[in-house]
C-alpha atoms as a PDB file:
ATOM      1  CA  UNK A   1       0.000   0.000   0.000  1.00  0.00           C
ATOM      2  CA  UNK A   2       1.623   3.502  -0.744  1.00  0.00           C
ATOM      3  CA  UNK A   3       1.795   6.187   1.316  1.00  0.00           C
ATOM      4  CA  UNK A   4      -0.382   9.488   1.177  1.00  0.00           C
ATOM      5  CA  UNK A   5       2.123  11.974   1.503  1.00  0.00           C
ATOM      6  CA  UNK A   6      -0.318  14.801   1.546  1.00  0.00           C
ATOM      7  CA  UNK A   7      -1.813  13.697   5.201  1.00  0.00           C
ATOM      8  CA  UNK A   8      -0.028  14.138   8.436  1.00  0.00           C
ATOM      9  CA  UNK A   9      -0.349  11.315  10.675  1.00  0.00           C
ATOM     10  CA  UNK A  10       2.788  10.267  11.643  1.00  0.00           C
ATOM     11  CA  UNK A  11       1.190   6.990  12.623  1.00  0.00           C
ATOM     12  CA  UNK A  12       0.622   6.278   8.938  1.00  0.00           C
ATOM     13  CA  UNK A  13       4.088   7.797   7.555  1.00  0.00           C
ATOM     14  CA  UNK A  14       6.894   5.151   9.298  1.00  0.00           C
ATOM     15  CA  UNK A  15       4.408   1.965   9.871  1.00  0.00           C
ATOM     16  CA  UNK A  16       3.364   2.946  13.473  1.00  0.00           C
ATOM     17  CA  UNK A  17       6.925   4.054  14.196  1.00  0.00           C
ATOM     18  CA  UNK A  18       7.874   7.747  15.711  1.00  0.00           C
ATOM     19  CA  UNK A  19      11.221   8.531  14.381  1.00  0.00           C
ATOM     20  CA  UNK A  20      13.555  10.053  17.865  1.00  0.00           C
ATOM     21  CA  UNK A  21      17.195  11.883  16.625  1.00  0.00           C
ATOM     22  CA  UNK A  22      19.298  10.455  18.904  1.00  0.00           C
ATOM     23  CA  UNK A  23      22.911  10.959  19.607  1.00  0.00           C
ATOM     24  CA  UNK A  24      25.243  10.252  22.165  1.00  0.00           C
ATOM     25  CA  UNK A  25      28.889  11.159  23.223  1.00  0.00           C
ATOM     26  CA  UNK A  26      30.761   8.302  24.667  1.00  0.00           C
ATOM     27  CA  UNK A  27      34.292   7.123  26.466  1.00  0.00           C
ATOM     28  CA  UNK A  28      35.154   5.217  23.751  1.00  0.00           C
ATOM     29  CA  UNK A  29      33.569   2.935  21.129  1.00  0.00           C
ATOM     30  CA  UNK A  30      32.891  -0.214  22.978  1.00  0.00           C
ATOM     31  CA  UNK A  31      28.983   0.201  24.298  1.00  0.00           C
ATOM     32  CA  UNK A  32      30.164  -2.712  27.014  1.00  0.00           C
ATOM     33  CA  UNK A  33      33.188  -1.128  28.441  1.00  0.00           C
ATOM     34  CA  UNK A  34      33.296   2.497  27.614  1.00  0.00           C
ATOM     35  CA  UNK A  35      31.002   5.232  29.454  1.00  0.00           C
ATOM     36  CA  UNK A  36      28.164   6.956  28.432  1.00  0.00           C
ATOM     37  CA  UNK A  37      28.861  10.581  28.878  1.00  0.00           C
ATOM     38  CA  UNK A  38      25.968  12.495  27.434  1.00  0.00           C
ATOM     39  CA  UNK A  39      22.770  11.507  25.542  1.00  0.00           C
ATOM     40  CA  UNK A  40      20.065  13.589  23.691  1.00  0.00           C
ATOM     41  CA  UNK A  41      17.113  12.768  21.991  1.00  0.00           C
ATOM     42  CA  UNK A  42      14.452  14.641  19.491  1.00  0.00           C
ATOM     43  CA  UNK A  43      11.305  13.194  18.715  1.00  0.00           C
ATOM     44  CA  UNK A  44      10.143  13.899  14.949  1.00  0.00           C
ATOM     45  CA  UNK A  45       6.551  15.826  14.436  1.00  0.00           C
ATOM     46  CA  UNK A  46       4.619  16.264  11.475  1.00  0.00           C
ATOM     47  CA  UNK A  47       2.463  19.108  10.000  1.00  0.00           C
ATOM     48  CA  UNK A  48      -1.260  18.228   8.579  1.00  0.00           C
ATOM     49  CA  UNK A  49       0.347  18.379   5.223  1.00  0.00           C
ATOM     50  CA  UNK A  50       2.738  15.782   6.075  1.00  0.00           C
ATOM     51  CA  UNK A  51       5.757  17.859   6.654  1.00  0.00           C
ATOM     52  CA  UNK A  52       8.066  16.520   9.029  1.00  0.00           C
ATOM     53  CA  UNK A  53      10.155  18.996  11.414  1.00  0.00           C
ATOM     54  CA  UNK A  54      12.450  18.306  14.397  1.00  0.00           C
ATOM     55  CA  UNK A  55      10.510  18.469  17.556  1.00  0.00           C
ATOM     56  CA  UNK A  56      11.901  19.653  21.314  1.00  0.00           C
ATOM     57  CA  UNK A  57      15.310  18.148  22.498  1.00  0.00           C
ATOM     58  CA  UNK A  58      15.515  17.034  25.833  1.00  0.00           C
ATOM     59  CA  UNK A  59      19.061  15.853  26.824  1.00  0.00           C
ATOM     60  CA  UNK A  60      21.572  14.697  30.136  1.00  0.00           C
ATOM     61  CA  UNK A  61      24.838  14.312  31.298  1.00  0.00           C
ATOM     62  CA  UNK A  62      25.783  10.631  32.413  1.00  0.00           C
ATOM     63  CA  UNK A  63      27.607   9.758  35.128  1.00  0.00           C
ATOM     64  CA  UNK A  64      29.962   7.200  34.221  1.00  0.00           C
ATOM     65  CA  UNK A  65      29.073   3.028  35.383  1.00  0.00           C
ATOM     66  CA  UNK A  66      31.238   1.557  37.867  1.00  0.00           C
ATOM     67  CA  UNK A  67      33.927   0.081  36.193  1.00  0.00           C
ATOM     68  CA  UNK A  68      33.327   1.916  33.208  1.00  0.00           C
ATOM     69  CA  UNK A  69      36.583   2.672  30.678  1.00  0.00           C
ATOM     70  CA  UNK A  70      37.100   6.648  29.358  1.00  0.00           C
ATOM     71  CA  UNK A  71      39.578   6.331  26.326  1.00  0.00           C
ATOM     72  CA  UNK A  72      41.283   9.916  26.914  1.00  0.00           C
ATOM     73  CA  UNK A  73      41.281  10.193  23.241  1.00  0.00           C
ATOM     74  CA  UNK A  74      37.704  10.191  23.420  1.00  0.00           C
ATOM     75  CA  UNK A  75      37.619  13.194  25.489  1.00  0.00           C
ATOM     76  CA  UNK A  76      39.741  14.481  23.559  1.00  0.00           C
ATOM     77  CA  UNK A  77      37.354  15.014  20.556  1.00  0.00           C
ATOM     78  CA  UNK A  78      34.102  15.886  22.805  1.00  0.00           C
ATOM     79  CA  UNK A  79      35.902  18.156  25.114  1.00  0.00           C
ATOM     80  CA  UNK A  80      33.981  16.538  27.484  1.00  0.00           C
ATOM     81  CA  UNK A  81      34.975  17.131  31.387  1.00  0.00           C
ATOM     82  CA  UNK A  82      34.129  14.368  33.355  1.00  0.00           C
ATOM     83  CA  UNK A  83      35.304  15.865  36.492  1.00  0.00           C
ATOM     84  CA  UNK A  84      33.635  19.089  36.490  1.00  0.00           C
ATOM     85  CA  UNK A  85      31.596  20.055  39.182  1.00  0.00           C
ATOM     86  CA  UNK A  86      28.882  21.617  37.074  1.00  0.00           C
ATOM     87  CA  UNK A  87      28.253  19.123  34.844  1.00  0.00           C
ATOM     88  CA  UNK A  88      25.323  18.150  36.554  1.00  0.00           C
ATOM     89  CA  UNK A  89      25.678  14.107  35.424  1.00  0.00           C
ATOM     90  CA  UNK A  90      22.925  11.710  36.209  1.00  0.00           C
ATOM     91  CA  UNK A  91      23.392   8.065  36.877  1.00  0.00           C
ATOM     92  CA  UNK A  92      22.532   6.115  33.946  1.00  0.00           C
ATOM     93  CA  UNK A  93      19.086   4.934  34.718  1.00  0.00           C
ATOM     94  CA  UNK A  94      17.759   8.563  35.799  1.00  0.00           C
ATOM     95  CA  UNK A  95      19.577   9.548  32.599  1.00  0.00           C
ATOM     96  CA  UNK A  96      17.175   7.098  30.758  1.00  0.00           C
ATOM     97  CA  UNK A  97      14.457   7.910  32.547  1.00  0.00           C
ATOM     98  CA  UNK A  98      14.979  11.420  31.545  1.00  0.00           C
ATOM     99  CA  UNK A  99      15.308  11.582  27.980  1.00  0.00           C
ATOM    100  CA  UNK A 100      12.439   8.438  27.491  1.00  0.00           C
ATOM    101  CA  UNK A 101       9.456  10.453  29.209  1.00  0.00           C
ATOM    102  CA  UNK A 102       9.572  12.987  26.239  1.00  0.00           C
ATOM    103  CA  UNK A 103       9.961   9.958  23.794  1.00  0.00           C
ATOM    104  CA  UNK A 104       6.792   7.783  25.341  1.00  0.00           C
ATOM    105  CA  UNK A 105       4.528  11.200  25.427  1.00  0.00           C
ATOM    106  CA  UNK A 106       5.371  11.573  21.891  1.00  0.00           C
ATOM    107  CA  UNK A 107       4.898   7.963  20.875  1.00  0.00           C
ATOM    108  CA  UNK A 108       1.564   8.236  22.394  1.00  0.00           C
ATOM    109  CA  UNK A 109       0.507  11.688  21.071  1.00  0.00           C
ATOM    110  CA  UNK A 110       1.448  10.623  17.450  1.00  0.00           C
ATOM    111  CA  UNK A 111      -0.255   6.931  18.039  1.00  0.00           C
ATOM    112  CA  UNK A 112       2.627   5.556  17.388  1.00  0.00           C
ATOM    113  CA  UNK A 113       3.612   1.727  18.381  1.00  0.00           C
ATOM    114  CA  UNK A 114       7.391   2.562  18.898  1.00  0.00           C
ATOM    115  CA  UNK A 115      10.217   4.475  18.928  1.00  0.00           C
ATOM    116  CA  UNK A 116      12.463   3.834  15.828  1.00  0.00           C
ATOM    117  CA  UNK A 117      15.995   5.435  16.628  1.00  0.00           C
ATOM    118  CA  UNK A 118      17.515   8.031  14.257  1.00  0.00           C
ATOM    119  CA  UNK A 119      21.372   8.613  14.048  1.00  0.00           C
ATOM    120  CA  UNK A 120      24.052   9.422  11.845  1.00  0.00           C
ATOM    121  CA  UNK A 121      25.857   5.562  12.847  1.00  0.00           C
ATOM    122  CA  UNK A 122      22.424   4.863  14.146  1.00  0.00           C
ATOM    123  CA  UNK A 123      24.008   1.341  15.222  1.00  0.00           C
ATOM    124  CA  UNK A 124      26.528   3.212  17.760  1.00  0.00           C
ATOM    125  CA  UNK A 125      23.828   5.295  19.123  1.00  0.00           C
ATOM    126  CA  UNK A 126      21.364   2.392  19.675  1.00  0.00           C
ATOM    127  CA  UNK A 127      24.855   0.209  20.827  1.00  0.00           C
ATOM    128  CA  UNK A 128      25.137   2.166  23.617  1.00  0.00           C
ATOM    129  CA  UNK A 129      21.668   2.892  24.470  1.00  0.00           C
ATOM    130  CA  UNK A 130      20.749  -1.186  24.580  1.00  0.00           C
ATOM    131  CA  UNK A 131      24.079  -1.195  26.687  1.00  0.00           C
ATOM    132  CA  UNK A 132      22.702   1.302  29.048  1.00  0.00           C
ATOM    133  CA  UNK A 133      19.103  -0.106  28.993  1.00  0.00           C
ATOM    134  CA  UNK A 134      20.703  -3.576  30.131  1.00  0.00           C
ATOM    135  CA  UNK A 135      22.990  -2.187  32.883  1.00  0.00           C
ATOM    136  CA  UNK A 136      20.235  -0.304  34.358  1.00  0.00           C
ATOM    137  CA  UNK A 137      17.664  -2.676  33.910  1.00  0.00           C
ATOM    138  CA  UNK A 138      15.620   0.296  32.561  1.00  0.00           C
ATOM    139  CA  UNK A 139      11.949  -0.864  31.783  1.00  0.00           C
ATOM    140  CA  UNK A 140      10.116   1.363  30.019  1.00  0.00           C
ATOM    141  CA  UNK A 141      12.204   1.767  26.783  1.00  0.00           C
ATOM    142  CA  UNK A 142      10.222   2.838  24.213  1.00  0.00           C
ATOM    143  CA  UNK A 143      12.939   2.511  21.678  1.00  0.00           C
ATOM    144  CA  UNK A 144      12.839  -0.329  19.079  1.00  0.00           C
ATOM    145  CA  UNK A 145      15.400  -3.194  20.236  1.00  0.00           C
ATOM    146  CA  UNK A 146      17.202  -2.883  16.917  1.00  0.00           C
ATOM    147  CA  UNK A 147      15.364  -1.542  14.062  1.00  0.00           C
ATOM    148  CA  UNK A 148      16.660   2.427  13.132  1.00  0.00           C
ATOM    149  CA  UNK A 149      16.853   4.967  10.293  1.00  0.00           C
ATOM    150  CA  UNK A 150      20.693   5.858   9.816  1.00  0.00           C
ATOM    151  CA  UNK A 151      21.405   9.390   8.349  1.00  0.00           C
ATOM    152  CA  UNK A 152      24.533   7.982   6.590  1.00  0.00           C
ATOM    153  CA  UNK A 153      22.683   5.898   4.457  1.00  0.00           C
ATOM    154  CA  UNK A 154      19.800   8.437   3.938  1.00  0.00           C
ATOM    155  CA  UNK A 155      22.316  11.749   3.224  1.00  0.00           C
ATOM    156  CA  UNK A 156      24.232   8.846   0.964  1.00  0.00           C
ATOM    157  CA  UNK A 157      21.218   8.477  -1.048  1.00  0.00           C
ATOM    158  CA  UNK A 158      20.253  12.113  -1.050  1.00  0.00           C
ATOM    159  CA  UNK A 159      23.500  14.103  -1.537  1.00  0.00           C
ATOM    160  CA  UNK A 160      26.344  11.304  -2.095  1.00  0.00           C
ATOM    161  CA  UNK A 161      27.591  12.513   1.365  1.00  0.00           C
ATOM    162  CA  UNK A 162      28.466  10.477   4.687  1.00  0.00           C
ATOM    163  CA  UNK A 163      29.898  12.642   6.913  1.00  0.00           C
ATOM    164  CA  UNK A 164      27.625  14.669   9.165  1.00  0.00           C
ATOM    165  CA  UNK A 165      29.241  18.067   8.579  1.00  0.00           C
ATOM    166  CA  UNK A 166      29.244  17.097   4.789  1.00  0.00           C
ATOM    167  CA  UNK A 167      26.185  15.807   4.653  1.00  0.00           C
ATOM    168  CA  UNK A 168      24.662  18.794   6.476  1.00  0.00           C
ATOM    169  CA  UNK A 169      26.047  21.355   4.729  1.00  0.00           C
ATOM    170  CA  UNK A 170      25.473  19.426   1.109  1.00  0.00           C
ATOM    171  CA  UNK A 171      21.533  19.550   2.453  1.00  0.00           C
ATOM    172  CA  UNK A 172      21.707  23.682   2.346  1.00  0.00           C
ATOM    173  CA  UNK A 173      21.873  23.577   6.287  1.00  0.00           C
ATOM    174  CA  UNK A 174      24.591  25.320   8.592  1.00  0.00           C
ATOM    175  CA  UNK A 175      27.186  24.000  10.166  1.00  0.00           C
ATOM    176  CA  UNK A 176      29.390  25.233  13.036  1.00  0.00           C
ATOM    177  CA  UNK A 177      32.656  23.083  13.622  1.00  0.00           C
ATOM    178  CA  UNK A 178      33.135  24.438  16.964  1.00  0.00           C
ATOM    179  CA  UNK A 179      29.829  23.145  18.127  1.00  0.00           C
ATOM    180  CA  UNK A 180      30.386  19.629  16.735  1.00  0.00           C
ATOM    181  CA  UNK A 181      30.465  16.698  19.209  1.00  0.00           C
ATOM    182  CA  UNK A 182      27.984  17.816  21.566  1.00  0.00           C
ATOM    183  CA  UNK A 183      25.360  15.801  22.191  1.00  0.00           C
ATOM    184  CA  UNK A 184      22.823  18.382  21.654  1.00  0.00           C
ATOM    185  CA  UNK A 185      24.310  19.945  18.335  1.00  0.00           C
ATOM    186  CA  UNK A 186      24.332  16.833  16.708  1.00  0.00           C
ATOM    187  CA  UNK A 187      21.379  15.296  17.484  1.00  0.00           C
ATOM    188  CA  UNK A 188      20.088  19.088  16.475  1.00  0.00           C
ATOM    189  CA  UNK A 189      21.735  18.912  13.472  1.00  0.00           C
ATOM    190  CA  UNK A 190      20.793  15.436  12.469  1.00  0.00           C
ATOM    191  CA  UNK A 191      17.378  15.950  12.783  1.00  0.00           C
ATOM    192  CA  UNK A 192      17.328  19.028  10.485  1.00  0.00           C
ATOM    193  CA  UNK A 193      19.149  16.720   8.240  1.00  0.00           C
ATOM    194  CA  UNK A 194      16.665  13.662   8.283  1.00  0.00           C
ATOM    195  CA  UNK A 195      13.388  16.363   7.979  1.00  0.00           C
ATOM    196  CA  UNK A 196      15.328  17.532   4.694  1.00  0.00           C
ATOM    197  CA  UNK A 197      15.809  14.710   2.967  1.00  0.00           C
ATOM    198  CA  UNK A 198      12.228  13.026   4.170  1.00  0.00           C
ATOM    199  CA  UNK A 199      10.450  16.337   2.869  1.00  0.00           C
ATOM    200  CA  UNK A 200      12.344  16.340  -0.108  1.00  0.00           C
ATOM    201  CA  UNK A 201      11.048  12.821  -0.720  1.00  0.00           C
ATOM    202  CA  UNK A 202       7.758  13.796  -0.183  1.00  0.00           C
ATOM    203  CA  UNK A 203       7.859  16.761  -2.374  1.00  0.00           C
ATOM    204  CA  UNK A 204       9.273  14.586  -5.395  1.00  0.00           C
ATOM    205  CA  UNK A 205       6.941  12.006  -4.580  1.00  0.00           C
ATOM    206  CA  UNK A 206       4.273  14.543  -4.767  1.00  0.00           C
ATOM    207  CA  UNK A 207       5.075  16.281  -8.095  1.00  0.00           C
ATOM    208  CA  UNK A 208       5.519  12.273  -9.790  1.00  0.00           C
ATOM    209  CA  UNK A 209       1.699  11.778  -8.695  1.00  0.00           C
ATOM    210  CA  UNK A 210       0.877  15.208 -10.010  1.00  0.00           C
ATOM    211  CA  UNK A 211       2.391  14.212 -13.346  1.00  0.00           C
ATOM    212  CA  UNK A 212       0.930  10.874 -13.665  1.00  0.00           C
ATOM    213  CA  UNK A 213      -2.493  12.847 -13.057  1.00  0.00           C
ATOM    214  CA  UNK A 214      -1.536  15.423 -15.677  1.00  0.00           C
ATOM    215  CA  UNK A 215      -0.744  13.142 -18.494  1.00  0.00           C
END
């Protein structure tokens, strides 16, 4: 069955999934031994003509797991002070708990099944988010245990870009180096990304019906 892309019900547009931006800054790049140092999440809305636009971010600092590993390098590229007294880190699970309320009030609003994760690397993102889940025995997450949309393959498609700056900026969007690796730039940035590329979809998809009406 093909989509209407002139309605907005987000329920109809992903198969009962609510696409959620998320992105995460880490300790390193094993989800089982490396912490989880920030996480932020934006749920996807949609206008009544079907437009899709990046929603409210809501977003926390992590306090590291006992025993967790922090590659220095890592740090390195986030900037990311583990030590300092403002950072205001949560333990994981309040962390979780946190960023998922948002999610589940927007899975519900949109009656939507799920959460389908959005990232640029979606399977790092959801790596360390499962990893956190487990850890914490969180049990209310509303994110889908492994299906996700991945930016890199999307902004591949779209603009023969992979990299997020690239990709970004090839989508007629800014892009501000010095704000990179934050977990709320790039899960801002992202989601301006994956609202491009899925309206420009819509508006091709669109103008093809409008043509095969016309002729």
């Amino acid at each position: 069955m093909s989509i209407d892309f002139s309605q907005g019900r987000m329920a109809d547009r992903f198969r009962g999934f609510l696409p959620v931006v998320v992105d995460v800054e880490t300790g390193g790049f094993d989800c089982a031994r490396h912490a989880l140092l920030e996480i932020a999440v934006c749920p996807i809305e949609i206008d009544d003509q079907g437009v899709v636009r990046p929603g409210e971010i809501t977003s926390s600092h992590v306090a590291p797991f006992e025993g967790a590993q922090i590659d220095p390098k890592a740090l390195e590229i986030t900037g990311i002070d583990v030590d300092h007294p403002f950072r205001g880190a949560l333990p994981e699970k309040e962390a979780l708990s946190h960023v998922f309320a948002p999610v589940r009030q927007a899975v519900r609003r949109h009656n939507c099944q799920r959460a389908v994760l959005v990232g640029h690397n979606a399977f790092f993102d959801l790596g360390f988010l499962n990893a956190a889940v487990a850890r914490s025995q969180h049990k209310r997450n509303p994110f889908h245990p492994f299906s996700t949309f991945d930016t890199v393959s999307l902004a591949g498609l779209a603009f023969g870009q992979t990299v997020l700056a690239r990709a970004v900026q090839a989508a007629g969007l800014e892009w501000t180096p010095s704000e990179a690796h934050s977990a709320v730039y790039d899960t801002e940035r992202t989601a301006a990304l994956f609202c491009t590329i899925v309206n420009q979809w819509r508006s091709m998809s669109l103008a093809c019906k409008s043509d095969e009406q016309a002729a």
